[in-house]
C-alpha atoms as a PDB file:
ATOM      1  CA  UNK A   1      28.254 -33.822  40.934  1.00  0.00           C
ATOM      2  CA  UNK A   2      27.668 -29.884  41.233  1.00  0.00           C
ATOM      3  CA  UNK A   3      26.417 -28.849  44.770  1.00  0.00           C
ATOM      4  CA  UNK A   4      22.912 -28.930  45.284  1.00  0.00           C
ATOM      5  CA  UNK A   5      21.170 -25.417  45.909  1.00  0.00           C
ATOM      6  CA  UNK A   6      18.454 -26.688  49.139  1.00  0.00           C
ATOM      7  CA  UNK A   7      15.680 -24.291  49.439  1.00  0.00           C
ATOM      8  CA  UNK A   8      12.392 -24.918  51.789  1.00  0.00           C
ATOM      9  CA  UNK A   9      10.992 -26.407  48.774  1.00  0.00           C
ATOM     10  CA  UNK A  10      13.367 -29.193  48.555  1.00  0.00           C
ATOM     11  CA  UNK A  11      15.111 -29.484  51.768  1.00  0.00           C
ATOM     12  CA  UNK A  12      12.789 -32.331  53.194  1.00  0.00           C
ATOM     13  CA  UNK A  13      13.209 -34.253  50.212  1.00  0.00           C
ATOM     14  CA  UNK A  14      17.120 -33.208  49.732  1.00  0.00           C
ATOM     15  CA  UNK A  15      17.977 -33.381  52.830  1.00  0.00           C
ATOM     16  CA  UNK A  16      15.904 -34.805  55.711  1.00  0.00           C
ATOM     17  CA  UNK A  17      14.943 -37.852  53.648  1.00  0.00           C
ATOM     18  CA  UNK A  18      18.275 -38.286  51.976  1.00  0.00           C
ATOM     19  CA  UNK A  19      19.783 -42.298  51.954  1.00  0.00           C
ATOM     20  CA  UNK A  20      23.343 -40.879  52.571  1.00  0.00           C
ATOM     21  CA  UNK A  21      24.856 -38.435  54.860  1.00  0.00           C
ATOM     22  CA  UNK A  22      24.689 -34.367  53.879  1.00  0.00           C
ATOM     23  CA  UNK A  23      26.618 -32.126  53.621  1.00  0.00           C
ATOM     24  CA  UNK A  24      25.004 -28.396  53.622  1.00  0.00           C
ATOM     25  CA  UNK A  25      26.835 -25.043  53.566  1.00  0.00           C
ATOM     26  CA  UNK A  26      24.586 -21.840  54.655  1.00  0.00           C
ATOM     27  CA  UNK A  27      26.489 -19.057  52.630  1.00  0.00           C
ATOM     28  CA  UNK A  28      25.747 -15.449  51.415  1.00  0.00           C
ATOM     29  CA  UNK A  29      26.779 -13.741  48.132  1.00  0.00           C
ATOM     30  CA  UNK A  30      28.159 -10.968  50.389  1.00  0.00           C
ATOM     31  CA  UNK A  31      30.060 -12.975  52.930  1.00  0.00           C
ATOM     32  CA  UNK A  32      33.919 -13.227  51.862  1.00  0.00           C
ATOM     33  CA  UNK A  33      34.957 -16.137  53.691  1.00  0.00           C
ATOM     34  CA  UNK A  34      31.959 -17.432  52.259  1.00  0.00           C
ATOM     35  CA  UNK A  35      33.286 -16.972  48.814  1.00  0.00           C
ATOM     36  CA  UNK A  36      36.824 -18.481  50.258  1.00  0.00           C
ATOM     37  CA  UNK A  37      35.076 -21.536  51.226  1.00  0.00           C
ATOM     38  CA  UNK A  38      32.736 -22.190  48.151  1.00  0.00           C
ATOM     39  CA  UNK A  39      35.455 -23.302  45.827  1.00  0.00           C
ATOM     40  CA  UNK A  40      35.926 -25.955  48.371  1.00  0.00           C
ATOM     41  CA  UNK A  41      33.038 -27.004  48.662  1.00  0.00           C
ATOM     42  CA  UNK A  42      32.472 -27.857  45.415  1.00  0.00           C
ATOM     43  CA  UNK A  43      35.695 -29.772  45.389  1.00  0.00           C
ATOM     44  CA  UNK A  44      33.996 -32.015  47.762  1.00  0.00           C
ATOM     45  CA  UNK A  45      30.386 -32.086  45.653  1.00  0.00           C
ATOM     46  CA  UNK A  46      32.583 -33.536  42.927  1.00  0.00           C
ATOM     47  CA  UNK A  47      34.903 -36.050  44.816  1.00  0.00           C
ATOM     48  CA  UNK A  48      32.254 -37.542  47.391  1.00  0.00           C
ATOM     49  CA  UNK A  49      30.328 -40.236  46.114  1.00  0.00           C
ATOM     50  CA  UNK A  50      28.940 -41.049  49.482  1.00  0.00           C
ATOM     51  CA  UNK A  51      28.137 -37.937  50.635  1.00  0.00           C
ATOM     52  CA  UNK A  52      25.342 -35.125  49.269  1.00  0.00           C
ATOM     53  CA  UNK A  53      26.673 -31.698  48.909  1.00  0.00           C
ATOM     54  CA  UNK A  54      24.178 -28.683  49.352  1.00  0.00           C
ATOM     55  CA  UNK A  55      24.276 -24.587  49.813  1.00  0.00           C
ATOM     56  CA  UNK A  56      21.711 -22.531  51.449  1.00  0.00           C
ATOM     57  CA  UNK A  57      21.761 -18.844  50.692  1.00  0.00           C
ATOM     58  CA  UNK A  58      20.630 -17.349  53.942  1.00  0.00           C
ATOM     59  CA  UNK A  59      19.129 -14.341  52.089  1.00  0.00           C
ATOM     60  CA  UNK A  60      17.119 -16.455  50.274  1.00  0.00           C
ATOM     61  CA  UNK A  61      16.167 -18.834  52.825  1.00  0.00           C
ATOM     62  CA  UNK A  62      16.171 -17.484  55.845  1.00  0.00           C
ATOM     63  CA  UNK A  63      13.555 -19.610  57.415  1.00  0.00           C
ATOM     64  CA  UNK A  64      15.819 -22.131  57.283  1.00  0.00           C
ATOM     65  CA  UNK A  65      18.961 -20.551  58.771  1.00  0.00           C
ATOM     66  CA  UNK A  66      16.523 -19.521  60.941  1.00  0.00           C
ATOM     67  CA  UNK A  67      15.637 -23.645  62.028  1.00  0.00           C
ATOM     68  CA  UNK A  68      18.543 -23.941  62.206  1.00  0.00           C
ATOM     69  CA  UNK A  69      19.643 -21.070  64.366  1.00  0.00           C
ATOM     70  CA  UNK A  70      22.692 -20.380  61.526  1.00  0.00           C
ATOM     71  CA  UNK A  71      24.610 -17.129  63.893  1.00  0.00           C
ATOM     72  CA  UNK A  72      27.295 -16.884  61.700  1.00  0.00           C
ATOM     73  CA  UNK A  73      27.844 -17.783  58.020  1.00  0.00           C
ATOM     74  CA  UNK A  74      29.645 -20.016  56.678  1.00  0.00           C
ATOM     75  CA  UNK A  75      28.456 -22.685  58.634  1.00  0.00           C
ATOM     76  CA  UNK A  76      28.601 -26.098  57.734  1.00  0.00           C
ATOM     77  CA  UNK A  77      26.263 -28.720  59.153  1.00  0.00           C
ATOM     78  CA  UNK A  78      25.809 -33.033  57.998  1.00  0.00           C
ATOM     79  CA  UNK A  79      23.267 -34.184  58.552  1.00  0.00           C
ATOM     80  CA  UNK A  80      22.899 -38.293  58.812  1.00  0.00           C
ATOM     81  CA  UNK A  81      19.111 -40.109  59.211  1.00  0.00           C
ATOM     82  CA  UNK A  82      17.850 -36.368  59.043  1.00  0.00           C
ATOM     83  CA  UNK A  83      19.298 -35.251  62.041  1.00  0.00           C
ATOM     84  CA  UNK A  84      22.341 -33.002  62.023  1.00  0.00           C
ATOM     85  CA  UNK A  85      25.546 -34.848  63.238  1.00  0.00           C
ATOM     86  CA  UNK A  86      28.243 -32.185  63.230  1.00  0.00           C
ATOM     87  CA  UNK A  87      28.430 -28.500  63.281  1.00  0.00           C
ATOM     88  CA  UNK A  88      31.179 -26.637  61.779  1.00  0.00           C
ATOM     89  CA  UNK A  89      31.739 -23.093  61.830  1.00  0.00           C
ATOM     90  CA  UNK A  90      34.432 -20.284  59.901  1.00  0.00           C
ATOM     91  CA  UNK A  91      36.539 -21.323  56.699  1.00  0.00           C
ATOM     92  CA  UNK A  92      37.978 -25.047  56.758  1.00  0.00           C
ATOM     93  CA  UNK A  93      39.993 -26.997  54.984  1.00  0.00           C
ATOM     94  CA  UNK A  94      38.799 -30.319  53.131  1.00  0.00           C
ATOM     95  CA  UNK A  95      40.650 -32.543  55.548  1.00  0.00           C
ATOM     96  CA  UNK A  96      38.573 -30.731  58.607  1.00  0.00           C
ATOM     97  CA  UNK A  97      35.289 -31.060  56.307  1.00  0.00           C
ATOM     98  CA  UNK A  98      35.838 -34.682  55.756  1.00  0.00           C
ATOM     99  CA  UNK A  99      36.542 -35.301  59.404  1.00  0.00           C
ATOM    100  CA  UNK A 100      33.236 -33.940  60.446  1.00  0.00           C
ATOM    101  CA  UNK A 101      31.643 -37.100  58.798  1.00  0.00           C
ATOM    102  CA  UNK A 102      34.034 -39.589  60.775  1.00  0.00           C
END
């Protein structure tokens, strides 16, 4: 499955509601190690089956990087039972992504 694009619209429904844990990446088109991370990201959107995958553009949706007090970009939260469970911040691998949902 493609990563999700989570906006306000959909985020309670995407996200804060969701039966599995999530996985959401708050990105910009601008932000190169943004761009280094995307690809991936959507490596994991496709190989997870037990896991959502999501990306919030910040520029588009800032009240949410706002709720969420996103600093710097790219910053990776999951979030399990609608709460977020790990925080992860800067360019990782996949083996450091997966870990944050261990």
């Amino acid at each position: 499955m493609k990563a999700l694009e989570i906006t306000k619209a959909n985020f309670e429904e995407e996200v804060l509601k969701a039966d599995k844990p999530v996985l959401i990446d708050f990105w910009a088109s601008w932000c190169g190690p943004c761009k280094m991370l995307s690809p991936v990201i959507e490596e994991l959107a496709e190989e997870l089956e037990d896991v959502k995958v999501g990306k919030v553009n910040v520029d588009e949706q800032s009240e949410l990087g706002q709720k969420y007090n996103i600093m710097s970009i790219p910053t990776l939260l999951v979030f399990k039972d609608g709460k977020v469970s790990a925080t992860s911040v800067g360019v990782k691998s996949k083996a450091e992504i997966i870990e944050l949902f261990k």
